[in-house]
N, C-alpha and C. Protein backbone atom coordinates (compact mmCIF):
# COMPACT_ATOMS: atom_id res chain seq x y z
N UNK A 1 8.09 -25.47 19.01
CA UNK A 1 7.68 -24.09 19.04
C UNK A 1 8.44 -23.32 17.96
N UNK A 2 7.72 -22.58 17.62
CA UNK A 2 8.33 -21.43 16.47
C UNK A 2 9.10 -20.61 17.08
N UNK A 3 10.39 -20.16 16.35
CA UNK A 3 11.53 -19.10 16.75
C UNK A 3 10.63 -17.74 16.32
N UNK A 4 11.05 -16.67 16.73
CA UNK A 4 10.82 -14.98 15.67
C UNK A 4 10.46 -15.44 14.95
N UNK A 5 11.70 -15.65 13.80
CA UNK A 5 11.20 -15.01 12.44
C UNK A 5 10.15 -15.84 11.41
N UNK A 6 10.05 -17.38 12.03
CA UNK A 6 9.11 -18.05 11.50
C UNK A 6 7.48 -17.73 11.98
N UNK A 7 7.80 -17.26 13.23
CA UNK A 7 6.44 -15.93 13.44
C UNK A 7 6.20 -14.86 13.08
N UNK A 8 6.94 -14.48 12.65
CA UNK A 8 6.83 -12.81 12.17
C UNK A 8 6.75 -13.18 10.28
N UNK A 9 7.30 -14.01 10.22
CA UNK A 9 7.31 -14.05 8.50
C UNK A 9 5.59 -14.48 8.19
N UNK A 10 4.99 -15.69 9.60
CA UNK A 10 3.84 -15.72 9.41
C UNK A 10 2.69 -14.68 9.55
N UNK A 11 3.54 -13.66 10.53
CA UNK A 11 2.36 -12.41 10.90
C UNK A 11 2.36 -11.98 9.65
N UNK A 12 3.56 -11.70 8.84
CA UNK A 12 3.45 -10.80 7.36
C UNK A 12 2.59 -11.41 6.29
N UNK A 13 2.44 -12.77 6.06
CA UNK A 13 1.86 -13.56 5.35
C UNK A 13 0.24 -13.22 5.94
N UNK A 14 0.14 -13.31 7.10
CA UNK A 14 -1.50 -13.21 7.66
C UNK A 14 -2.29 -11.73 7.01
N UNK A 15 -0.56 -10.68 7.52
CA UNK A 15 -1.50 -9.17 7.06
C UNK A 15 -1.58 -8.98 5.77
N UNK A 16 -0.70 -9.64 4.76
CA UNK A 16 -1.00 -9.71 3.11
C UNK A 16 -2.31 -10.32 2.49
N UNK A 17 -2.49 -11.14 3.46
CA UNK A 17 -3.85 -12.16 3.23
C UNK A 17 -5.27 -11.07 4.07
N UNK A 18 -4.84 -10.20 5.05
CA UNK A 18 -5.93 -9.90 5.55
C UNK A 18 -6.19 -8.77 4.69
N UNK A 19 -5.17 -7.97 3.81
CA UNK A 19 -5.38 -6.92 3.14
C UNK A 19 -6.25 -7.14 1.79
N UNK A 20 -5.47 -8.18 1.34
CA UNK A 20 -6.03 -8.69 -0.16
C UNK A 20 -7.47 -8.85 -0.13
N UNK A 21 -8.30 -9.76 1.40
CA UNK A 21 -9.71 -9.74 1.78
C UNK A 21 -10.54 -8.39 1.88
N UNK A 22 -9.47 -7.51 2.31
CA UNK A 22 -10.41 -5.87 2.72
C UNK A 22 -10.34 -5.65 1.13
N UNK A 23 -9.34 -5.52 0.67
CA UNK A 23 -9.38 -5.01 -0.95
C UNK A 23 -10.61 -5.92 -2.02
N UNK A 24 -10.83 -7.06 -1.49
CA UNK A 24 -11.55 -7.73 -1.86
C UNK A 24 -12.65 -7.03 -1.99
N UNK A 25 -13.28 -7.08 -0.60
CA UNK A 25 -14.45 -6.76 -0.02
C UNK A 25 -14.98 -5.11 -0.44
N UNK A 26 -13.86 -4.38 -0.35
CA UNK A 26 -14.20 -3.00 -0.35
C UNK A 26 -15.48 -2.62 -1.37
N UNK A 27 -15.06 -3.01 -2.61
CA UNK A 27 -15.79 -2.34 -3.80
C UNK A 27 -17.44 -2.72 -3.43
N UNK A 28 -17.60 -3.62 -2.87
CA UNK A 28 -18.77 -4.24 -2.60
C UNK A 28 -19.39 -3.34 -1.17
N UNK A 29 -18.62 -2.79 -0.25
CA UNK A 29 -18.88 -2.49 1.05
C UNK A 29 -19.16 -0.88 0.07
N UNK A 30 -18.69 -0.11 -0.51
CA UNK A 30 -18.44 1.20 -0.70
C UNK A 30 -19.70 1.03 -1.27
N UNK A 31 -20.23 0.27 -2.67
CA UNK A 31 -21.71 0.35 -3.46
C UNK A 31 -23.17 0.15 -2.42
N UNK A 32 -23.02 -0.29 -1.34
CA UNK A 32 -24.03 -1.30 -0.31
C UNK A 32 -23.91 0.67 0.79
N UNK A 33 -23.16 1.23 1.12
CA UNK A 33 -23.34 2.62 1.50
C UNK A 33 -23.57 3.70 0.80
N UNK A 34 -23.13 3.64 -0.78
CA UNK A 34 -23.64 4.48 -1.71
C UNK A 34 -25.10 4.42 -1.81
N UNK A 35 -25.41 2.94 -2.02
CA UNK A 35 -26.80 2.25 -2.09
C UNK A 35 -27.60 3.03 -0.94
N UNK A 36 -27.38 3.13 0.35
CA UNK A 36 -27.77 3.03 1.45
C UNK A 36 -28.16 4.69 1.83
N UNK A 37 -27.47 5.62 1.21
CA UNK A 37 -27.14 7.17 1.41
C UNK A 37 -28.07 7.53 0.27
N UNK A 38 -28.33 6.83 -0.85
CA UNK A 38 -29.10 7.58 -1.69
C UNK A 38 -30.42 7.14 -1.38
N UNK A 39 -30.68 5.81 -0.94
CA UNK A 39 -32.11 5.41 -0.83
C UNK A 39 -32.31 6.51 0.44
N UNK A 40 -31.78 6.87 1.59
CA UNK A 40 -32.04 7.47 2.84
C UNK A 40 -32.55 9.23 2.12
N UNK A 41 -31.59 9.43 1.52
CA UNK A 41 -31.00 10.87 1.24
C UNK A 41 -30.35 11.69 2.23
N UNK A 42 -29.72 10.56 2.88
CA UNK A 42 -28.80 10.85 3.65
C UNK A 42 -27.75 11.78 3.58
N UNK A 43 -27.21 12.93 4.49
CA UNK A 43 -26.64 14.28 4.27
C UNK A 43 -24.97 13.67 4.99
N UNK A 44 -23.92 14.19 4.80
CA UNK A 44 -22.48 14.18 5.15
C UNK A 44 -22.73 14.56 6.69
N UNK A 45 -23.31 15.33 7.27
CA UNK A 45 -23.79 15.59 8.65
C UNK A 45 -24.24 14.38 9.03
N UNK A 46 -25.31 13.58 8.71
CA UNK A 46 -26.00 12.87 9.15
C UNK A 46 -25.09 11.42 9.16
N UNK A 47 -24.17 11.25 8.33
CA UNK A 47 -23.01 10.34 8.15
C UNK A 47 -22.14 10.45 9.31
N UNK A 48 -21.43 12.01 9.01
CA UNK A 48 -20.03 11.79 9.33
C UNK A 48 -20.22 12.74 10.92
N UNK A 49 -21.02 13.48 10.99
CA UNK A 49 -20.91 14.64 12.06
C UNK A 49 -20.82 16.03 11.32
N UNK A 50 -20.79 16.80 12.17
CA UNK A 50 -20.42 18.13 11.59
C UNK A 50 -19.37 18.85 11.47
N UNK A 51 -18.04 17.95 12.34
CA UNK A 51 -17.04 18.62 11.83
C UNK A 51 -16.42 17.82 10.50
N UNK A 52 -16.97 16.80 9.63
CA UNK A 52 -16.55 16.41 8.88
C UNK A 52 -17.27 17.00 7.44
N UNK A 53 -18.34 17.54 7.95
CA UNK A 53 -18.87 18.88 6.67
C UNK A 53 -18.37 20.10 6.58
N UNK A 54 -17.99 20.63 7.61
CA UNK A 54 -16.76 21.53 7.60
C UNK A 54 -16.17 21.29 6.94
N UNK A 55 -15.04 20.50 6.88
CA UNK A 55 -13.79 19.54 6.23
C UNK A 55 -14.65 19.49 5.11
N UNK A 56 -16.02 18.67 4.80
CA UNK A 56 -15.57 18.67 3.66
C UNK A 56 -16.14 19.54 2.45
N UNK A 57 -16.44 21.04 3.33
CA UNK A 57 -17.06 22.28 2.59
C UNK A 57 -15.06 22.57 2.33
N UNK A 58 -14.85 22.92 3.22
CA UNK A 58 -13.19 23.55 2.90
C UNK A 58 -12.64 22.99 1.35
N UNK A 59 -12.65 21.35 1.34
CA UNK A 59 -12.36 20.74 0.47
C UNK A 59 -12.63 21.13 -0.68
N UNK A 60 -13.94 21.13 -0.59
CA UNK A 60 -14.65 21.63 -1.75
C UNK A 60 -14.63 22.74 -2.50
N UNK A 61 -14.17 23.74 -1.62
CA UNK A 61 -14.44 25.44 -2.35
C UNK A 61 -12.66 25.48 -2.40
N UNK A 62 -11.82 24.45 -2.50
CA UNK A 62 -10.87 24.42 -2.65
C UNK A 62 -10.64 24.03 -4.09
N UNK A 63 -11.23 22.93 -4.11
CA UNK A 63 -11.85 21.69 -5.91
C UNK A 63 -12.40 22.68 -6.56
N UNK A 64 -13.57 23.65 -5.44
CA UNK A 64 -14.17 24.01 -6.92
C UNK A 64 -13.15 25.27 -7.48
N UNK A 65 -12.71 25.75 -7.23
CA UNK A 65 -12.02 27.27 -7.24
C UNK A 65 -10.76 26.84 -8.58
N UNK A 66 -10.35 25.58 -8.62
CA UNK A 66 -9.23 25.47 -9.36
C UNK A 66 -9.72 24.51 -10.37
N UNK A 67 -10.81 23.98 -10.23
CA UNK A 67 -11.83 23.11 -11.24
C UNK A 67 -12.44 23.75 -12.68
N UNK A 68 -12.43 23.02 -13.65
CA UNK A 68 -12.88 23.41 -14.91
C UNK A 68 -14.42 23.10 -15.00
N UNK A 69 -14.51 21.87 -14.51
CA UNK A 69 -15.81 21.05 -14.69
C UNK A 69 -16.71 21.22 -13.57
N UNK A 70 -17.87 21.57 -14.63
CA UNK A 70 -19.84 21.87 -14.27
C UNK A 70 -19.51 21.42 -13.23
N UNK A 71 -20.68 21.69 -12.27
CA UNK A 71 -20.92 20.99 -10.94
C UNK A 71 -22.06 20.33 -11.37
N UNK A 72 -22.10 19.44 -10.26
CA UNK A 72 -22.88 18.29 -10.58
C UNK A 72 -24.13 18.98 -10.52
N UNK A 73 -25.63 18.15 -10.89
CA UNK A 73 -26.90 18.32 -10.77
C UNK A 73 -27.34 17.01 -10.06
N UNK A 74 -26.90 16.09 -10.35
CA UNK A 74 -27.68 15.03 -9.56
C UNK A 74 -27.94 14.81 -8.02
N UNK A 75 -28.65 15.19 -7.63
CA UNK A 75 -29.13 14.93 -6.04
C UNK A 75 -28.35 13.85 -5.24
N UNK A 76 -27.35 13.72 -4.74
CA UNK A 76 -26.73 13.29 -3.21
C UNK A 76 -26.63 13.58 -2.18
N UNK A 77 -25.98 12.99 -1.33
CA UNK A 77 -25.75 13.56 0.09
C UNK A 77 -25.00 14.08 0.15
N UNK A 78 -23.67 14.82 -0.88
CA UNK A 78 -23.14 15.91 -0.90
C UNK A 78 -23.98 17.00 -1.65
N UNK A 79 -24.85 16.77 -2.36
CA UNK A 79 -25.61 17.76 -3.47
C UNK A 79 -27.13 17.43 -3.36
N UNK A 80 -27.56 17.84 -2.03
CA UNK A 80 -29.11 17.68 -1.45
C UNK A 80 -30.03 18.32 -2.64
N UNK A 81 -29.66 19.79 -2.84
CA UNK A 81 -30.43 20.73 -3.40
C UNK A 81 -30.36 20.57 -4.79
N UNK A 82 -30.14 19.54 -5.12
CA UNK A 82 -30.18 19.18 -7.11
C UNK A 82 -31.33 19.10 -6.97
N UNK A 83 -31.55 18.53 -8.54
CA UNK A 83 -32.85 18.36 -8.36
C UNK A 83 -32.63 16.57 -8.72
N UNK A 84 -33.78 15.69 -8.33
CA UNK A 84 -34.15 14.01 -8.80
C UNK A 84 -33.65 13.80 -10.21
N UNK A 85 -32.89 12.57 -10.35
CA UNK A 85 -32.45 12.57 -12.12
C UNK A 85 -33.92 11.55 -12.61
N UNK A 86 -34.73 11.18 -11.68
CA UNK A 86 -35.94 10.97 -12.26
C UNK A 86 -37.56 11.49 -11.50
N UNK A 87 -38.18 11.08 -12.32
CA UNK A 87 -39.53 11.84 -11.92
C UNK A 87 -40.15 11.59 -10.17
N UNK A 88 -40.22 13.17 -9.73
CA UNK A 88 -41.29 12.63 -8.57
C UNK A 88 -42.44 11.63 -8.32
N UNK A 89 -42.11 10.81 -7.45
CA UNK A 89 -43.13 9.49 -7.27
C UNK A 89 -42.24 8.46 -7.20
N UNK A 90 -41.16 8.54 -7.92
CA UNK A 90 -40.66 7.19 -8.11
C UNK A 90 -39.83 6.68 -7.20
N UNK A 91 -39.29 7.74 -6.40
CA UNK A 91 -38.10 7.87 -5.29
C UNK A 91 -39.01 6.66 -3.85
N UNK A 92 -38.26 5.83 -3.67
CA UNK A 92 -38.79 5.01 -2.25
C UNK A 92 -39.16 5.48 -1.48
């Protein structure tokens, strides 16, 4: 049987290995919900709830107030009311 620290040195080894997999994985998980929110036109409400559009209106008129740079135009689920960066019809 294993003492402590030859268990615990293995728990640390397991969570370095389980992190490196999420870090792995992430970039791929984040594009597959980007993917997923723009094909829907899915809204931050419809995501997160409504107290997380609260949060993240606050955020925002916080960014924008001390921000140099245009606001966006391209249509997301933070920026419903843009307009399409391509022609009507083409949208799924």
């Amino acid at each position: 049987m294993a003492n402590y620290l030859e268990l615990k040195a293995q728990a640390e080894a397991l969570a370095a290995q389980a992190e490196e997999a999420r870090l792995a994985e992430l970039r791929t998980v984040i594009d597959e919900v980007r993917a997923r929110v723009a094909e829907y036109g899915l809204t931050v409400e419809q995501v997160f709830g409504n107290e997380a559009s609260s949060a993240m209106e606050d955020e925002t008129a916080v960014t924008e107030h001390y921000s140099s740079a245009p606001a966006a135009t391209v249509k997301t689920a933070l920026n419903p009311s843009a307009a399409w960066p391509f022609p009507a019809g083409s949208r799924p």
